[in-house]
N, C-alpha and C. Protein backbone atom coordinates (compact mmCIF):
# COMPACT_ATOMS: atom_id res chain seq x y z
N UNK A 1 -26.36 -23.04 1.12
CA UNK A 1 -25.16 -22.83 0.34
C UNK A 1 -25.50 -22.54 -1.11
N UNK A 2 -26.75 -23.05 -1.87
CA UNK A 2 -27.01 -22.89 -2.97
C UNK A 2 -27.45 -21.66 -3.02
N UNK A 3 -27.91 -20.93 -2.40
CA UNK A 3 -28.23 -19.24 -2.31
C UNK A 3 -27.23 -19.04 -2.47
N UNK A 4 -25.95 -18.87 -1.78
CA UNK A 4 -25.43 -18.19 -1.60
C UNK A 4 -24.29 -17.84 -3.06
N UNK A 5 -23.97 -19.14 -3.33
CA UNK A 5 -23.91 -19.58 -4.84
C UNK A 5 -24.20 -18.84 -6.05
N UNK A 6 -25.57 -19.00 -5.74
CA UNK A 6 -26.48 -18.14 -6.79
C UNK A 6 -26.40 -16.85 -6.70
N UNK A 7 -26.43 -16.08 -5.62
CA UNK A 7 -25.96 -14.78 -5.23
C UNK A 7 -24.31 -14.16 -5.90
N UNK A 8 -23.82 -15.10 -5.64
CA UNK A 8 -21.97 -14.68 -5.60
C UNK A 8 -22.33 -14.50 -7.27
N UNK A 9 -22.62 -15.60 -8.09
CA UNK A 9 -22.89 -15.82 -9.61
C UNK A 9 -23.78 -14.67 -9.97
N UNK A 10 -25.10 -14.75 -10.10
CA UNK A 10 -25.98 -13.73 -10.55
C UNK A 10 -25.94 -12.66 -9.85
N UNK A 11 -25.33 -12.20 -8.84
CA UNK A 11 -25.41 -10.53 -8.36
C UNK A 11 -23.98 -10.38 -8.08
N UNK A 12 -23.17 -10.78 -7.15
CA UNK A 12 -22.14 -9.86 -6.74
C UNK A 12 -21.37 -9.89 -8.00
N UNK A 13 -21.16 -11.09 -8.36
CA UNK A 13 -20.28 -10.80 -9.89
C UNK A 13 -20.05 -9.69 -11.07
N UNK A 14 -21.60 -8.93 -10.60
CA UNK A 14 -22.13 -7.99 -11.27
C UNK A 14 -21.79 -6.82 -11.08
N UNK A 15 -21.52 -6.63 -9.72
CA UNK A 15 -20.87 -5.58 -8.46
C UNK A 15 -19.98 -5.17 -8.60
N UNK A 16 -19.08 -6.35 -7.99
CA UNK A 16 -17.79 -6.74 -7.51
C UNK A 16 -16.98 -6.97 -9.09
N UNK A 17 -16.15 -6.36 -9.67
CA UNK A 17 -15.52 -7.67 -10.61
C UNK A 17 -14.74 -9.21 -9.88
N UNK A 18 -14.95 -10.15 -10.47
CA UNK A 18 -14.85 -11.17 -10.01
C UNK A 18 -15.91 -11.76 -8.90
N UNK A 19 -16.57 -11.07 -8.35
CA UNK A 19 -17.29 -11.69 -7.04
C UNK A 19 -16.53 -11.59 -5.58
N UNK A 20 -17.01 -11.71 -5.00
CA UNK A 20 -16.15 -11.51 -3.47
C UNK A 20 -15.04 -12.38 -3.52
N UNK A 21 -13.98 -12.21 -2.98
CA UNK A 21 -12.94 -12.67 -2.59
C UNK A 21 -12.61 -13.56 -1.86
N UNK A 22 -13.55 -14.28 -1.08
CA UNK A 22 -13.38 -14.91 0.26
C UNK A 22 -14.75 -15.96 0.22
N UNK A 23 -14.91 -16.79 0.68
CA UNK A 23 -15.85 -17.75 1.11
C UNK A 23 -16.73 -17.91 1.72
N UNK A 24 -17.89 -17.87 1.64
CA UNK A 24 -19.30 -17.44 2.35
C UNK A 24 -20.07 -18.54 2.62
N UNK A 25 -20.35 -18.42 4.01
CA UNK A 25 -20.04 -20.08 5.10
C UNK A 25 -21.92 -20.06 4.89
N UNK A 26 -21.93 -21.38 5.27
CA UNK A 26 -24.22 -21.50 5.16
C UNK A 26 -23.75 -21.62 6.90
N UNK A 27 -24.36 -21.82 7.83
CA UNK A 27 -25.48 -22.02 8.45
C UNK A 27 -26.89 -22.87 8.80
N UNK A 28 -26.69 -23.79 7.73
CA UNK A 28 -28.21 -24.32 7.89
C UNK A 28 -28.59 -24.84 9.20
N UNK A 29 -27.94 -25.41 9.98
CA UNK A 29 -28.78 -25.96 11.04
C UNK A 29 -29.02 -24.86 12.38
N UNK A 30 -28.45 -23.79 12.09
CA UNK A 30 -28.38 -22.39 13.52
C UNK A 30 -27.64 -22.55 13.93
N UNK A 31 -26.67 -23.21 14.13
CA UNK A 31 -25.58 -23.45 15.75
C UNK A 31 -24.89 -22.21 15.66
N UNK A 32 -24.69 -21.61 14.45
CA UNK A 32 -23.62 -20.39 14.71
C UNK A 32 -24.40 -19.48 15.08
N UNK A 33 -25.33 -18.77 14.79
CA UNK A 33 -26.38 -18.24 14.62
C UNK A 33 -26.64 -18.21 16.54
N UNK A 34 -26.76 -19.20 17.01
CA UNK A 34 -27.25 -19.55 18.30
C UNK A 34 -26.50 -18.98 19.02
N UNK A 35 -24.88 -19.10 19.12
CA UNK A 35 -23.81 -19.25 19.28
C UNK A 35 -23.65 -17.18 19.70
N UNK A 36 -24.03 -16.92 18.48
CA UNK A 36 -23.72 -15.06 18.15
C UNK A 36 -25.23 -14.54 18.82
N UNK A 37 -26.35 -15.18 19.00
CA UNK A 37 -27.58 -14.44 19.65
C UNK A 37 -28.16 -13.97 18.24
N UNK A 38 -27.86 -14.01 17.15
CA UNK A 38 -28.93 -13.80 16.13
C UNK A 38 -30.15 -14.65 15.18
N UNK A 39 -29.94 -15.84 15.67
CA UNK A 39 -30.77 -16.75 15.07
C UNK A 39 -32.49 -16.66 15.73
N UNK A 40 -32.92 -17.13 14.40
CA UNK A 40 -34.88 -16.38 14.61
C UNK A 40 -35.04 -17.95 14.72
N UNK A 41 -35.19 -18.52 15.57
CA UNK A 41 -36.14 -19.72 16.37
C UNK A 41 -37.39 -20.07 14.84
N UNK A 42 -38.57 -18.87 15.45
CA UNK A 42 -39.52 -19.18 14.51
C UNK A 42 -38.85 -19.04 12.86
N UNK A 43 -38.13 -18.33 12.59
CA UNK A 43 -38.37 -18.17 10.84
C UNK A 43 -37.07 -19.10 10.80
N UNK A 44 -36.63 -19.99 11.30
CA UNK A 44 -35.45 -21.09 11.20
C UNK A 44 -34.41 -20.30 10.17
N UNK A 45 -33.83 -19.42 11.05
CA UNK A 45 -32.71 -18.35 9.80
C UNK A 45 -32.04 -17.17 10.68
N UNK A 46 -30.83 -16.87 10.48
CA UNK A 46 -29.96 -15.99 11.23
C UNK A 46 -30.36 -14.99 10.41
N UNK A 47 -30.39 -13.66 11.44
CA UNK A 47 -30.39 -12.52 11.42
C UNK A 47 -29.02 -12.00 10.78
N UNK A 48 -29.52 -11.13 9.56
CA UNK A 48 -28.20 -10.59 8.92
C UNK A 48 -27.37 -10.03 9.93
N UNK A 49 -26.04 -9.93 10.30
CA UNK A 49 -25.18 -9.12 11.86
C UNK A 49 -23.72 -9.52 10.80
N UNK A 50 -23.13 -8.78 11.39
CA UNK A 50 -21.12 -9.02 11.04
C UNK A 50 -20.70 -8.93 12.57
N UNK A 51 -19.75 -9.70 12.42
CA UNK A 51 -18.80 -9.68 13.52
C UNK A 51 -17.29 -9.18 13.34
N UNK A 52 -16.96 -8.51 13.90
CA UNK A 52 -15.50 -8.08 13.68
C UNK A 52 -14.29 -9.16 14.69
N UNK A 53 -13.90 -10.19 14.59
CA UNK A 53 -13.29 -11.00 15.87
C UNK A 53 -11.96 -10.79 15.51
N UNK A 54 -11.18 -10.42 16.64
CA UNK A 54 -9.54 -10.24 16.25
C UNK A 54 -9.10 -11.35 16.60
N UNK A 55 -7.57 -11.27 16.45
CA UNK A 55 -6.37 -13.30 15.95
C UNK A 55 -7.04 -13.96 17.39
N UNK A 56 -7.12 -13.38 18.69
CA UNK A 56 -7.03 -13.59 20.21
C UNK A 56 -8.91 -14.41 19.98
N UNK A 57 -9.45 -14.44 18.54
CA UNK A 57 -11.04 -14.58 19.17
C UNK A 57 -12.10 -13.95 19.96
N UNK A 58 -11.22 -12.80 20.30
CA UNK A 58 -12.34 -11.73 21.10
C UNK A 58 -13.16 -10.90 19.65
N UNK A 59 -14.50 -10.93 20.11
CA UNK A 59 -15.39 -10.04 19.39
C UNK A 59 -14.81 -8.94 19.74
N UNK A 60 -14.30 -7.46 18.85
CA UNK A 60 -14.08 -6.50 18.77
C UNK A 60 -15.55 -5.60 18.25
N UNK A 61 -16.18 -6.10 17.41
CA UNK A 61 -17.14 -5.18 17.08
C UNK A 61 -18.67 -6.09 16.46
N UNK A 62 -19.77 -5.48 16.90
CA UNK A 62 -20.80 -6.09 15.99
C UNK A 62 -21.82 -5.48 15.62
N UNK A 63 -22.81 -6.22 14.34
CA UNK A 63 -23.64 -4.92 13.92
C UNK A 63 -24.92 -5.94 13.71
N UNK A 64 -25.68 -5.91 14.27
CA UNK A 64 -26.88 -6.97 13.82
C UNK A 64 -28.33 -6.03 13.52
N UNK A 65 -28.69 -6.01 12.14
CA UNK A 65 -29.96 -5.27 11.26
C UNK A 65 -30.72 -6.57 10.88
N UNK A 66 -32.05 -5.52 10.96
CA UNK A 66 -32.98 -6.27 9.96
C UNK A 66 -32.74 -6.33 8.82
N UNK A 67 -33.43 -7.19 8.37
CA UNK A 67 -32.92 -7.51 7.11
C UNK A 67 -33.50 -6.29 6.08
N UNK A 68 -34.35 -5.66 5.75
CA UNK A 68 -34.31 -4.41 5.58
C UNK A 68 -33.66 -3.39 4.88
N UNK A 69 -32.60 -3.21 5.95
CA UNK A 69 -31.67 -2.17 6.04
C UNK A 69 -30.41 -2.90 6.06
N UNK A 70 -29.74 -2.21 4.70
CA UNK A 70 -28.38 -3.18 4.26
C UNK A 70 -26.90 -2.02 5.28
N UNK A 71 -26.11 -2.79 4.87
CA UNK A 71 -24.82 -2.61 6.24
C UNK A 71 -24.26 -2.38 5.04
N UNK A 72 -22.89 -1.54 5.80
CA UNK A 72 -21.94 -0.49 4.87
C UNK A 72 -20.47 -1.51 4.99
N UNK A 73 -20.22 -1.66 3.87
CA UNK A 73 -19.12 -2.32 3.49
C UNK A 73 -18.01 -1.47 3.87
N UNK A 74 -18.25 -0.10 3.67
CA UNK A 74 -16.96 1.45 4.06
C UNK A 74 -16.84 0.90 5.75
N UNK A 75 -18.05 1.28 6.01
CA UNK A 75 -17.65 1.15 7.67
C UNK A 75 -16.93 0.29 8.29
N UNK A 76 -17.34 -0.88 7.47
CA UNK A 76 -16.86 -2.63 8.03
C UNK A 76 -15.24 -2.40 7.69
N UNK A 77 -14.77 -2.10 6.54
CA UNK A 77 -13.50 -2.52 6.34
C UNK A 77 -12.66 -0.99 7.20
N UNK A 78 -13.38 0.12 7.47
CA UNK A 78 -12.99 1.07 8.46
C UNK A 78 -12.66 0.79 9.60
N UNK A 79 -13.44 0.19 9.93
CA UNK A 79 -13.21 -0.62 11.58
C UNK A 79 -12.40 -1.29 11.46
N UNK A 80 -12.65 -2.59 10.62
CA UNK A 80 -11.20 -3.29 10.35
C UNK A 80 -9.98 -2.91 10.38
N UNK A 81 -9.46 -1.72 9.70
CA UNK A 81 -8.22 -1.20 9.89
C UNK A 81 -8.32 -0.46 10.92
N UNK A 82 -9.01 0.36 11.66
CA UNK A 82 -8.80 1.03 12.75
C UNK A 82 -8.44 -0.19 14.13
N UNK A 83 -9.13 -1.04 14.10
CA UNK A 83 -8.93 -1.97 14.99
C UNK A 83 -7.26 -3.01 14.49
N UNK A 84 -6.89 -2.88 13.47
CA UNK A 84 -5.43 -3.66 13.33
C UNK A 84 -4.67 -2.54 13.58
N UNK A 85 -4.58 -0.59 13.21
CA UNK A 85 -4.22 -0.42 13.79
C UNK A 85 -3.92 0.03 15.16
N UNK A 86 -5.24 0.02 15.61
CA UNK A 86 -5.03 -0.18 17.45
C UNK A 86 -4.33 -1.47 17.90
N UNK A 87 -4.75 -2.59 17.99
CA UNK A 87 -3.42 -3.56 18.12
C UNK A 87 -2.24 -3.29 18.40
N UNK A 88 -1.75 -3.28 16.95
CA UNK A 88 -0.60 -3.04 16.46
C UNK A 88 0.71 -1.52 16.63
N UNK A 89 -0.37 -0.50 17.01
CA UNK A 89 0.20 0.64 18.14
C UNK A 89 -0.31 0.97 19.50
N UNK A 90 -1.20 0.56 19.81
CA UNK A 90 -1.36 0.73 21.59
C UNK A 90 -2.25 2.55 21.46
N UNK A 91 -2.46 2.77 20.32
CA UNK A 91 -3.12 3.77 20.24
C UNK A 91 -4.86 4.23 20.23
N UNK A 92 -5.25 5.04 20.11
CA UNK A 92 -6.94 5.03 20.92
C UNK A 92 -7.07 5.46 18.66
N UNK A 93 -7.97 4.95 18.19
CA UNK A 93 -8.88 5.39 17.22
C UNK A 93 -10.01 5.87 17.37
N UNK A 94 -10.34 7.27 17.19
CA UNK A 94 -11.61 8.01 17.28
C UNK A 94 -12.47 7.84 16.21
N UNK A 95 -13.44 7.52 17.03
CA UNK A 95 -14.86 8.02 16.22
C UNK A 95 -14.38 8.41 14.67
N UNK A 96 -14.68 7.78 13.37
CA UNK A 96 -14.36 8.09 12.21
C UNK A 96 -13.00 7.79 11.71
N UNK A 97 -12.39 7.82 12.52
CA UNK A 97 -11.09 7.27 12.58
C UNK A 97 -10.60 6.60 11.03
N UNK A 98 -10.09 7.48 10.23
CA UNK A 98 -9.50 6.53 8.95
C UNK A 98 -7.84 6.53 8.53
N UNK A 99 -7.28 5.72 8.14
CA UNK A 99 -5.76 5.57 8.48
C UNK A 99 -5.23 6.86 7.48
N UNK A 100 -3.82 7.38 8.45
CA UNK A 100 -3.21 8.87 8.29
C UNK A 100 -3.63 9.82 8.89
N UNK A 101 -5.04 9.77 9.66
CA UNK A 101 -5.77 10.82 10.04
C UNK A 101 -4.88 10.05 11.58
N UNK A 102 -4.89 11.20 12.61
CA UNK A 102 -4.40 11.75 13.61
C UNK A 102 -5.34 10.54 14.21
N UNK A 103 -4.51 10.02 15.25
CA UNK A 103 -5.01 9.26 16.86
C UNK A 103 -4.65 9.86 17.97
N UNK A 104 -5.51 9.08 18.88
CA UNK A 104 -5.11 9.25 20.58
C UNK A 104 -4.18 8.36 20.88
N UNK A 105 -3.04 9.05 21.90
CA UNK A 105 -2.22 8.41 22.55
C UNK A 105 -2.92 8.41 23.65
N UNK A 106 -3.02 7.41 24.40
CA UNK A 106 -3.58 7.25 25.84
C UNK A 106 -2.28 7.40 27.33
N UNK A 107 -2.47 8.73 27.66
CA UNK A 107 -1.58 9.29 28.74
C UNK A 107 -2.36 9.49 29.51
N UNK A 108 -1.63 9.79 31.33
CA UNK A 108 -2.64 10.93 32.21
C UNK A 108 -2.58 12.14 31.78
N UNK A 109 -1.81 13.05 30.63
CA UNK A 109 -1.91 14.12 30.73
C UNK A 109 -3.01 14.48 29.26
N UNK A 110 -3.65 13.31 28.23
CA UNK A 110 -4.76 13.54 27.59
C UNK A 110 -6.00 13.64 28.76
N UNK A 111 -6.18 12.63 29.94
CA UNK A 111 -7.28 12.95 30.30
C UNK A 111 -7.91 13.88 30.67
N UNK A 112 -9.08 14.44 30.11
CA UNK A 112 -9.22 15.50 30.04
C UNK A 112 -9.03 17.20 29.33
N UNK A 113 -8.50 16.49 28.47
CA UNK A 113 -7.71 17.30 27.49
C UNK A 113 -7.85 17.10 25.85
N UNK A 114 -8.59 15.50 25.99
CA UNK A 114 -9.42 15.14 24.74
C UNK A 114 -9.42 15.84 23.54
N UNK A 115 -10.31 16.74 24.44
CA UNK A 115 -11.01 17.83 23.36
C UNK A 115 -10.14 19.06 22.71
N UNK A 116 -8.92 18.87 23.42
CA UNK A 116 -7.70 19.83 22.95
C UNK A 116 -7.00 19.42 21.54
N UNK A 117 -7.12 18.11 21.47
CA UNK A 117 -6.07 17.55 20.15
C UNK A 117 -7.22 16.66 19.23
N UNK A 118 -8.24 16.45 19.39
CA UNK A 118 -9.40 16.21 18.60
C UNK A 118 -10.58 16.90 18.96
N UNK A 119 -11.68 16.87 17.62
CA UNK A 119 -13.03 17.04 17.72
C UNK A 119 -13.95 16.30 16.84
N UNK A 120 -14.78 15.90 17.16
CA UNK A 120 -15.51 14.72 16.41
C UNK A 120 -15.46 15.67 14.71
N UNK A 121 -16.37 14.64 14.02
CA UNK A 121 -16.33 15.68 12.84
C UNK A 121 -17.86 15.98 12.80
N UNK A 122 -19.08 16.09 13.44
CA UNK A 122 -19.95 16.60 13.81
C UNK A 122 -20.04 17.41 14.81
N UNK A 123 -18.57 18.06 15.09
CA UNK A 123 -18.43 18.94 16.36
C UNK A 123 -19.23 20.21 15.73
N UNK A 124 -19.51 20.26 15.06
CA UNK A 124 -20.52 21.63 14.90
C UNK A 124 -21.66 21.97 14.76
N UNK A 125 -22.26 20.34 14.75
CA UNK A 125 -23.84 20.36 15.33
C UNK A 125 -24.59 20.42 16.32
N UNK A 126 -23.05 20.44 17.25
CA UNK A 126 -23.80 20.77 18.77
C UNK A 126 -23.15 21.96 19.42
């Protein structure tokens, strides 16, 4: 917890105005860690990962990196809203999917037809 502390104070503050918004949980003994499949046994320490869990507690999405290679804050809060609004309309969010931009309605008469009312946005690298 004192890392994390020190982090919010000497770096994100620096970032972020104010520092993050929200409360940043320790971990010390693994159980959560254990719990999600990212905890390192030998180096006694969870593997950096996010979880996306919706109100129901189902994992909707996850991303587990080495520590390394840092994770995209765009993407995370992208998903986030693509996934409240799937919920919340019964609608399909594509690939890239950012709110105002066009969704899938899920019918029998899209199947197969996909590719008629969307295209990825790398549709032209292949």
């Amino acid at each position: 917890m004192e890392s994390h502390k020190s982090w919010q104070e000497e770096e994100l503050t620096k970032m972020i105005k104010g520092g993050v918004k929200f409360p940043m949980l320790s971990d010390s003994d693994g159980n959560i860690g254990r719990m999600y499949n990212v905890y390192n046994e030998k180096g006694k320490v969870d593997i950096r990962g996010r979880f996306i869990i919706n109100p129901d507690g189902v994992i909707k999405a996850m991303e587990v990196l080495s520590p390394p290679v840092g994770r995209s804050i765009e993407e995370t809060i992208r998903q986030v809203k693509a996934f409240q609004h799937v919920r919340s309309t019964g609608e399909v969010a594509p690939a890239g999917w950012e709110p105002g931009k066009p969704t899938l309605k899920p019918s029998e008469e899209l199947k197969g037809n996909v590719w008629k009312v969307w295209s990825p946005i790398y549709s032209t690298l292949y």
